[in-house]
PDB file of N, CA and C in Angstrom:
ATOM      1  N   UNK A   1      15.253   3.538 -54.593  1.00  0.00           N
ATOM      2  CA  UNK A   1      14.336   4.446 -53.947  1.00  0.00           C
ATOM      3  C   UNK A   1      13.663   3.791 -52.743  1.00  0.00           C
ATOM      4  N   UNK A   2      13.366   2.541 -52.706  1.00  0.00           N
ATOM      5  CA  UNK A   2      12.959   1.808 -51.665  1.00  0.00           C
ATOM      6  C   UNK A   2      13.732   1.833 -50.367  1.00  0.00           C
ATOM      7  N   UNK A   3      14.888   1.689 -50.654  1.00  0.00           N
ATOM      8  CA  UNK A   3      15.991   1.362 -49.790  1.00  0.00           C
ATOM      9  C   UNK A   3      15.638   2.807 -48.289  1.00  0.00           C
ATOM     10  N   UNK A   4      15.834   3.711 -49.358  1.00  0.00           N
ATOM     11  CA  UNK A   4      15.715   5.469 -48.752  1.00  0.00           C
ATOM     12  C   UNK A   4      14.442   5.095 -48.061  1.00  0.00           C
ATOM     13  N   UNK A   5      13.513   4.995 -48.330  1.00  0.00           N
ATOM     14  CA  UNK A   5      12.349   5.115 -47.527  1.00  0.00           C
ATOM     15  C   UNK A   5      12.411   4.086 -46.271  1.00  0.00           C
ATOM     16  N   UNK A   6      13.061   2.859 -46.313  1.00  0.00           N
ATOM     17  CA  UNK A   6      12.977   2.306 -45.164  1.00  0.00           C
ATOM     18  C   UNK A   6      13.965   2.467 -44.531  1.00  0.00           C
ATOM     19  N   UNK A   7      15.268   3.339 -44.820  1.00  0.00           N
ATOM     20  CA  UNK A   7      16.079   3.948 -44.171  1.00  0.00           C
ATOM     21  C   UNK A   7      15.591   4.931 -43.439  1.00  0.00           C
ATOM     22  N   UNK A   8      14.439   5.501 -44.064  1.00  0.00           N
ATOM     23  CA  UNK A   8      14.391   7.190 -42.939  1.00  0.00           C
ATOM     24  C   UNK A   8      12.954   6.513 -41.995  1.00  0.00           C
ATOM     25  N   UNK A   9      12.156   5.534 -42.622  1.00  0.00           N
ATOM     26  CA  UNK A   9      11.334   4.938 -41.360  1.00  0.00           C
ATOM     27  C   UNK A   9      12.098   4.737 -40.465  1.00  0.00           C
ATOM     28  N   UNK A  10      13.133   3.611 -40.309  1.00  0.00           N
ATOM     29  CA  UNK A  10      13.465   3.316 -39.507  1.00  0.00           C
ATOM     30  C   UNK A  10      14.635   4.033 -38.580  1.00  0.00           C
ATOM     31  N   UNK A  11      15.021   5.228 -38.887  1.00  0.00           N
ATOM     32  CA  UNK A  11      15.545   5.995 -38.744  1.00  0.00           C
ATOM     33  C   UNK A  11      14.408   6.797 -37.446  1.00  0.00           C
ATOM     34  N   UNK A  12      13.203   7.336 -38.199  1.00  0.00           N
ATOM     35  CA  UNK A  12      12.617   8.034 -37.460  1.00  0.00           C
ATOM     36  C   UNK A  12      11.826   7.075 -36.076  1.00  0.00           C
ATOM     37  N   UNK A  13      11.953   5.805 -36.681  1.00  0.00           N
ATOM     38  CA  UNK A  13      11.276   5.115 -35.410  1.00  0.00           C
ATOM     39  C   UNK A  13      12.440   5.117 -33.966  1.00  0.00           C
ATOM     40  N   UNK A  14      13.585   4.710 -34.383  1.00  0.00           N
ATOM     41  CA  UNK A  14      14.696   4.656 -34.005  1.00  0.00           C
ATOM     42  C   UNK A  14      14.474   6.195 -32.507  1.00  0.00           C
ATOM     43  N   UNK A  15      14.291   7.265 -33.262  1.00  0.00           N
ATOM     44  CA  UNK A  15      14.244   8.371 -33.120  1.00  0.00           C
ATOM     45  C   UNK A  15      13.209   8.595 -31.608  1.00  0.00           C
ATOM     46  N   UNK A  16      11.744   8.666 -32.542  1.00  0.00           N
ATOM     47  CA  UNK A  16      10.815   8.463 -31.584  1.00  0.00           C
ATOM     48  C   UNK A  16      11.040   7.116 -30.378  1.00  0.00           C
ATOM     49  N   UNK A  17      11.502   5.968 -30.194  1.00  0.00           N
ATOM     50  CA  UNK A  17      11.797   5.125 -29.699  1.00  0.00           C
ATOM     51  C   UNK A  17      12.818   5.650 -28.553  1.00  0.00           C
ATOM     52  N   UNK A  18      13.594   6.309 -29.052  1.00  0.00           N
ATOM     53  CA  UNK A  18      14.925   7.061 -28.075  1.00  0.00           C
ATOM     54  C   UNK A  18      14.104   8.112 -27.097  1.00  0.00           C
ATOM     55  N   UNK A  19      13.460   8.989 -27.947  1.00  0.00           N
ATOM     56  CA  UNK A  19      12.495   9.571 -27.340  1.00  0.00           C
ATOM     57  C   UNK A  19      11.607   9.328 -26.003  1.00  0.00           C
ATOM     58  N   UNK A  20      11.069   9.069 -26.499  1.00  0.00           N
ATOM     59  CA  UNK A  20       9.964   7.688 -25.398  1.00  0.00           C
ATOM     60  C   UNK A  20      10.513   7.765 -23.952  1.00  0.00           C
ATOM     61  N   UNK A  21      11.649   6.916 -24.894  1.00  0.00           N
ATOM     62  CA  UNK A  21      12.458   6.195 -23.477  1.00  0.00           C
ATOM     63  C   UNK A  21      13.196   7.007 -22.396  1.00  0.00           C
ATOM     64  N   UNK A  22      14.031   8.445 -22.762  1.00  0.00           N
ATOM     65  CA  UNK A  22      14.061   9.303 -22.168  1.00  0.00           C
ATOM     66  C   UNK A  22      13.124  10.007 -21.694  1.00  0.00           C
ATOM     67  N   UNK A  23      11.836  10.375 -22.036  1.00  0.00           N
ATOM     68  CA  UNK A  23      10.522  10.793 -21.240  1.00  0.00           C
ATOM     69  C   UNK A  23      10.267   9.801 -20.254  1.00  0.00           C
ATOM     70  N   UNK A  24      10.229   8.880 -20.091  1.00  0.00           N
ATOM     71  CA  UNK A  24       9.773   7.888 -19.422  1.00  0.00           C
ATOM     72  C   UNK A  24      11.064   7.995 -17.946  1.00  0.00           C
ATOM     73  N   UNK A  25      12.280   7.561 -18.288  1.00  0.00           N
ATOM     74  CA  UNK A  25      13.309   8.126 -16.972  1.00  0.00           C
ATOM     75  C   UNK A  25      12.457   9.619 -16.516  1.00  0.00           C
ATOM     76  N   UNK A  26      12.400  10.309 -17.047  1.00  0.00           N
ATOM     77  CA  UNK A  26      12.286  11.488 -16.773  1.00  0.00           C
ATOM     78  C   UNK A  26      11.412  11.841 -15.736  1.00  0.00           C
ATOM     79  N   UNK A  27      10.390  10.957 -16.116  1.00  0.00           N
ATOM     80  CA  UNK A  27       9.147  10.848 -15.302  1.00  0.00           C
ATOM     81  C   UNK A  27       9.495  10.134 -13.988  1.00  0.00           C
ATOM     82  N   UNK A  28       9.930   9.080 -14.159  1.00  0.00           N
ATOM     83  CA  UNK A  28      10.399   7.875 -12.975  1.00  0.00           C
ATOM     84  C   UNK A  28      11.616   8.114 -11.804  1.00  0.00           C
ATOM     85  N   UNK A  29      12.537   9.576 -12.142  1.00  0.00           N
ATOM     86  CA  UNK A  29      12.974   9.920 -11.367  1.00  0.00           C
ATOM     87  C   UNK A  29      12.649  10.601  -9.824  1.00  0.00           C
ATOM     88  N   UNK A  30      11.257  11.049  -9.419  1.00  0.00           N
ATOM     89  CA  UNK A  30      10.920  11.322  -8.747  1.00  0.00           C
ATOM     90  C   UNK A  30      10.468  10.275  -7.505  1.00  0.00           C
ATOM     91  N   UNK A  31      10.453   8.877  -8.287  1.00  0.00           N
ATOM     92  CA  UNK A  31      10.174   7.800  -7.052  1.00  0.00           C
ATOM     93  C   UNK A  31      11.397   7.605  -6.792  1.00  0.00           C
ATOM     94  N   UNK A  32      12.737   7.511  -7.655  1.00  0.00           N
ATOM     95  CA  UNK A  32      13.675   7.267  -7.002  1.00  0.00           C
ATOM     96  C   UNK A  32      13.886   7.272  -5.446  1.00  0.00           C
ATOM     97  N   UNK A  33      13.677   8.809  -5.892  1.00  0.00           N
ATOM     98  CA  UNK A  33      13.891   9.914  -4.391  1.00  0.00           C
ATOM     99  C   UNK A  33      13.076   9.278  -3.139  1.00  0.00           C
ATOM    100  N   UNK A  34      12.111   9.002  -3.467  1.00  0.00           N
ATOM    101  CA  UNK A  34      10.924   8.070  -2.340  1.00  0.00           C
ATOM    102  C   UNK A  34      11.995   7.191  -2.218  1.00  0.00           C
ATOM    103  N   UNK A  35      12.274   6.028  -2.700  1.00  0.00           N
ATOM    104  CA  UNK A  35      13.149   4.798  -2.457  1.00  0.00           C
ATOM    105  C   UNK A  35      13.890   5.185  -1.350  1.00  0.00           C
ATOM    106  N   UNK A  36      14.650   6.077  -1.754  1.00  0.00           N
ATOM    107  CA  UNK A  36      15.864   6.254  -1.090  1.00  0.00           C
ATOM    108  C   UNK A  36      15.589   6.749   0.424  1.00  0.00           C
ATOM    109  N   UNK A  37      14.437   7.731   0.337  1.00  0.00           N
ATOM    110  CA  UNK A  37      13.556   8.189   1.222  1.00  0.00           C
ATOM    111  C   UNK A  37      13.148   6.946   2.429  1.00  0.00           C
ATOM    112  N   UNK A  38      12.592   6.400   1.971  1.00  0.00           N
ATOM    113  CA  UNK A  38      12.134   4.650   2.651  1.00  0.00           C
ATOM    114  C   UNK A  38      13.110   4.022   3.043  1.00  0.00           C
ATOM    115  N   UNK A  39      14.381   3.782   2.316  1.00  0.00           N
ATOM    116  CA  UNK A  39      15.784   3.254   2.898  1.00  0.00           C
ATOM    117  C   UNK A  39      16.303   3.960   3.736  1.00  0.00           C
ATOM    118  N   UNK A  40      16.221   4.597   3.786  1.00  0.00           N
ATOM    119  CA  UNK A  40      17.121   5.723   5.423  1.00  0.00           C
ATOM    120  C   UNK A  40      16.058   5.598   6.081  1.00  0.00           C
ATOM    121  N   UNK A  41      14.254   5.562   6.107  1.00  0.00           N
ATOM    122  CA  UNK A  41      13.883   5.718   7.264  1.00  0.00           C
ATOM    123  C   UNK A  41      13.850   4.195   8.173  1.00  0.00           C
ATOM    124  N   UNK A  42      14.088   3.396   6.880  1.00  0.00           N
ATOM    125  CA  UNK A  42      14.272   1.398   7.335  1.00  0.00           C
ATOM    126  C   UNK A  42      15.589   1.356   8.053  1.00  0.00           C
ATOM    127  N   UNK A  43      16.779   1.721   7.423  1.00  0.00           N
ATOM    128  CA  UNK A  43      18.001   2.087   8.379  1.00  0.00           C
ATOM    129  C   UNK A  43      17.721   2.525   9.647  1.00  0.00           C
ATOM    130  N   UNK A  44      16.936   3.653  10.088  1.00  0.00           N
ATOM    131  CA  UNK A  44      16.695   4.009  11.224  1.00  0.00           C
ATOM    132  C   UNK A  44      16.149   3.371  12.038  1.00  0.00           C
ATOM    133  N   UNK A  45      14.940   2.540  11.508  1.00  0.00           N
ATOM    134  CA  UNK A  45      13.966   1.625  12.294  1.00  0.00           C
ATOM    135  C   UNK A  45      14.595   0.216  12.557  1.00  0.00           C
ATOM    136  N   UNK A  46      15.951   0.228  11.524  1.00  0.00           N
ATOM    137  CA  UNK A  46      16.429  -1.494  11.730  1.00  0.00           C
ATOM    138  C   UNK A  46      17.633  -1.025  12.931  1.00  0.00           C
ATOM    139  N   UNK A  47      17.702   0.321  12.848  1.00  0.00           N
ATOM    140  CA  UNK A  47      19.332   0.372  13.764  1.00  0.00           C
ATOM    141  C   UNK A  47      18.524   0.460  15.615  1.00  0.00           C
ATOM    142  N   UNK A  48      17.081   1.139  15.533  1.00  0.00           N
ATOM    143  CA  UNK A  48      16.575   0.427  16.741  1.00  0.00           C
ATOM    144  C   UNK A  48      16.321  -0.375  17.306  1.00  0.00           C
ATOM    145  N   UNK A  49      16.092  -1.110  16.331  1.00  0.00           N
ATOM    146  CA  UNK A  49      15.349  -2.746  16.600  1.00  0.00           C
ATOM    147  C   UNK A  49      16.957  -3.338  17.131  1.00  0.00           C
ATOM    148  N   UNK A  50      17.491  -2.884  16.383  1.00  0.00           N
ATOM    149  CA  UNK A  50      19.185  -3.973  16.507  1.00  0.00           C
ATOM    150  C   UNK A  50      19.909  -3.129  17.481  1.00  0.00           C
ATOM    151  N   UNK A  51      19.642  -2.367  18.185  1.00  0.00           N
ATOM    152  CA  UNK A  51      20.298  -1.499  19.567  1.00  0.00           C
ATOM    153  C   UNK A  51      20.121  -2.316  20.883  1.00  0.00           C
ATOM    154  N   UNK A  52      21.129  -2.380  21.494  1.00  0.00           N
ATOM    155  CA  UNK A  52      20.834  -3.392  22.912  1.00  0.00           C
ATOM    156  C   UNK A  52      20.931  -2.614  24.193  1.00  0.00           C
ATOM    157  N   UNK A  53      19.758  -3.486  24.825  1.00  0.00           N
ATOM    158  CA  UNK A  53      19.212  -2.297  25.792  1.00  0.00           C
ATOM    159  C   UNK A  53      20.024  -1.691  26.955  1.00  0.00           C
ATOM    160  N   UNK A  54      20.151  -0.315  27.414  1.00  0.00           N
ATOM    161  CA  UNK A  54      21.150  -0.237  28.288  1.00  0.00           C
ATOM    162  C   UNK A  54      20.732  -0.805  29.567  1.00  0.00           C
ATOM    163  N   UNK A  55      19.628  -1.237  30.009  1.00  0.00           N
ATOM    164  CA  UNK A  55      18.974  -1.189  31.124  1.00  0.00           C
ATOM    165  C   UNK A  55      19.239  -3.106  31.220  1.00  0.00           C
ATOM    166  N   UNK A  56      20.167  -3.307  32.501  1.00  0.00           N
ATOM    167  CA  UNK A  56      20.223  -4.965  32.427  1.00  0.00           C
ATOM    168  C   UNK A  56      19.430  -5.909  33.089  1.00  0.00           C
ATOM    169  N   UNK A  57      18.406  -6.607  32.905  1.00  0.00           N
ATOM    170  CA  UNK A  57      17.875  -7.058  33.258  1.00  0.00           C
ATOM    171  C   UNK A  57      18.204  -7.933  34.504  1.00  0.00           C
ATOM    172  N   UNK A  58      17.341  -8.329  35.838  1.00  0.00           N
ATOM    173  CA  UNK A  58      17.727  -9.713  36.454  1.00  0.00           C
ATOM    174  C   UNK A  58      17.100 -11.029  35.902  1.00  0.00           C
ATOM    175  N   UNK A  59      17.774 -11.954  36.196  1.00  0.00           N
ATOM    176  CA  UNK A  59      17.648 -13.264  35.815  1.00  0.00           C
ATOM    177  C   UNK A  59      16.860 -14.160  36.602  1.00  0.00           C
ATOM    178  N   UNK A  60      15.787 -13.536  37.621  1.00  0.00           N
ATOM    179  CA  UNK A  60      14.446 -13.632  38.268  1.00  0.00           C
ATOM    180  C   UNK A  60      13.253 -13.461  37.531  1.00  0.00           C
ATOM    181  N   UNK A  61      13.558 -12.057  36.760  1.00  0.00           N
ATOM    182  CA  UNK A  61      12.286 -11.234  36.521  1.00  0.00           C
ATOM    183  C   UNK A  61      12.464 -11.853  34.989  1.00  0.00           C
ATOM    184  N   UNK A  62      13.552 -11.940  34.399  1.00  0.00           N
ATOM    185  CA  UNK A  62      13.781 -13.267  32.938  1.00  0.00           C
ATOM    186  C   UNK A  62      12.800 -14.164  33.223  1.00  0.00           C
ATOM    187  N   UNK A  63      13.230 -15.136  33.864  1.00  0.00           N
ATOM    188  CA  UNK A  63      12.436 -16.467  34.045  1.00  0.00           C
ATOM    189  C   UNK A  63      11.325 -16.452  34.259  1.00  0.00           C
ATOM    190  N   UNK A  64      10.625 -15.506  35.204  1.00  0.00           N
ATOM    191  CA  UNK A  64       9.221 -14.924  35.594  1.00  0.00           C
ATOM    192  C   UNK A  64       8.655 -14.927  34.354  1.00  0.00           C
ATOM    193  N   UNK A  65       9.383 -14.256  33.182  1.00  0.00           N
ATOM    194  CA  UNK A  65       8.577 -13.544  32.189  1.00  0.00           C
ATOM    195  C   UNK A  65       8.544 -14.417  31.426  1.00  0.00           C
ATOM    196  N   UNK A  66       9.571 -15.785  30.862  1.00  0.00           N
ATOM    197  CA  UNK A  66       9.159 -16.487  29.878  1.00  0.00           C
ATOM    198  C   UNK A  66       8.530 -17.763  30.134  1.00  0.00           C
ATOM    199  N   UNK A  67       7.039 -17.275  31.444  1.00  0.00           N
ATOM    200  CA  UNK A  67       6.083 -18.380  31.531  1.00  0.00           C
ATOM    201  C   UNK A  67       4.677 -17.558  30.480  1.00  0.00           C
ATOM    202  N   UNK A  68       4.891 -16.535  30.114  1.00  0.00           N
ATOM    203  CA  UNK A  68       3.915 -15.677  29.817  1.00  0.00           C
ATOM    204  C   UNK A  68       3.710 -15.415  28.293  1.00  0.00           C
ATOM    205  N   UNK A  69       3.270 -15.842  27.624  1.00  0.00           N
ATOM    206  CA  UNK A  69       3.207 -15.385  25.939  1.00  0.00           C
ATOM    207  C   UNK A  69       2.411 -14.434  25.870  1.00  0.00           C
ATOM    208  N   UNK A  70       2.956 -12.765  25.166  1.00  0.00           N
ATOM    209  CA  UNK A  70       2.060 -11.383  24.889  1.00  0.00           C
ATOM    210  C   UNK A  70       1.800 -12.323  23.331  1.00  0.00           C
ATOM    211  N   UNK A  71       0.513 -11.384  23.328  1.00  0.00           N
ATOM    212  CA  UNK A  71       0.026 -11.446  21.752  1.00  0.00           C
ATOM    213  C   UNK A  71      -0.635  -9.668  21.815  1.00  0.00           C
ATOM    214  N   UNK A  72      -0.490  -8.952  20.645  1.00  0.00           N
ATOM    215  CA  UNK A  72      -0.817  -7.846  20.123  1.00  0.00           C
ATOM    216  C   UNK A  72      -2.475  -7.975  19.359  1.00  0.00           C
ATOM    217  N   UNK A  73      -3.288  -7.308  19.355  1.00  0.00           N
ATOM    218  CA  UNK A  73      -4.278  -7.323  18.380  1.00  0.00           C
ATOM    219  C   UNK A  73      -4.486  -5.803  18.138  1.00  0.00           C
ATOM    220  N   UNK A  74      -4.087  -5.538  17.039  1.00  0.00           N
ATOM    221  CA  UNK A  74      -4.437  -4.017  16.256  1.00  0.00           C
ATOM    222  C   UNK A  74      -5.221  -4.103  15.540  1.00  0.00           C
ATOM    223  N   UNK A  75      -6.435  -2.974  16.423  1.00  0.00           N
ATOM    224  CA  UNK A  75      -7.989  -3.144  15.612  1.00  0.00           C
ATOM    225  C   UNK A  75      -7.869  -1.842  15.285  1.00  0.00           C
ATOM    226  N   UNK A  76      -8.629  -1.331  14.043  1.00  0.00           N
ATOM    227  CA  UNK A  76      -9.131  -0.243  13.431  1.00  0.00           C
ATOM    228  C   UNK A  76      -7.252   0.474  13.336  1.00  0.00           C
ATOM    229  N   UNK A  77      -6.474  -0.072  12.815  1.00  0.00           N
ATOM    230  CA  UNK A  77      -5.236   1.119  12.474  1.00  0.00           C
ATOM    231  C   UNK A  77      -5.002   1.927  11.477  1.00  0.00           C
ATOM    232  N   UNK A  78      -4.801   2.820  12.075  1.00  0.00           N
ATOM    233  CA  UNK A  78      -4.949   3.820  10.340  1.00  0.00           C
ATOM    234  C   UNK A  78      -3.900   4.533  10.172  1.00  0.00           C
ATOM    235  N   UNK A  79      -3.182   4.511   9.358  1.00  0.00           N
ATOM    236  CA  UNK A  79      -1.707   5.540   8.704  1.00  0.00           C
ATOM    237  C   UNK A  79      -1.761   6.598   8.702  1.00  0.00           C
ATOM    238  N   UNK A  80      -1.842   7.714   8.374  1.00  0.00           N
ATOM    239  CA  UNK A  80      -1.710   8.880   7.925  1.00  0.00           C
ATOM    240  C   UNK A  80      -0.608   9.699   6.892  1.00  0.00           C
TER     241      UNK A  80
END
């Protein structure tokens, strides 16, 4: 009689446990979609960055320019 009872515990934990775990995908499928969302818009932003410019530079206005270091400062930026 023992045997039966920790057969159908563990049976039902088994159960609820399976459970769970399919609620839980269930739930987590919706960020997927974000992911994937974020990877195509990084594709887009990496295939600009890595595009070469049509416009050819002279090799005056080169040299001119690498006496000069830009620096950026972004104050107050906000996302939306």
């Amino acid at each position: 009689m023992e045997t039966k009872k920790e057969n159908l515990l563990s049976a039902s934990q088994v159960f609820f446990s399976v459970l769970m775990g399919a609620m839980n995908v269930g739930q987590a499928t919706p960020y997927v979609e974000a992911f994937s969302m974020a990877r195509a818009a990084a594709a887009t932003i990496f295939s600009i960055i890595d595009r070469v410019p049509e416009v050819e530079g002279k090799t005056d206005l080169l040299h001119w320019h690498s006496y000069y270091i830009c620096s950026y400062i972004l104050d107050r930026l906000l996302f939306h």
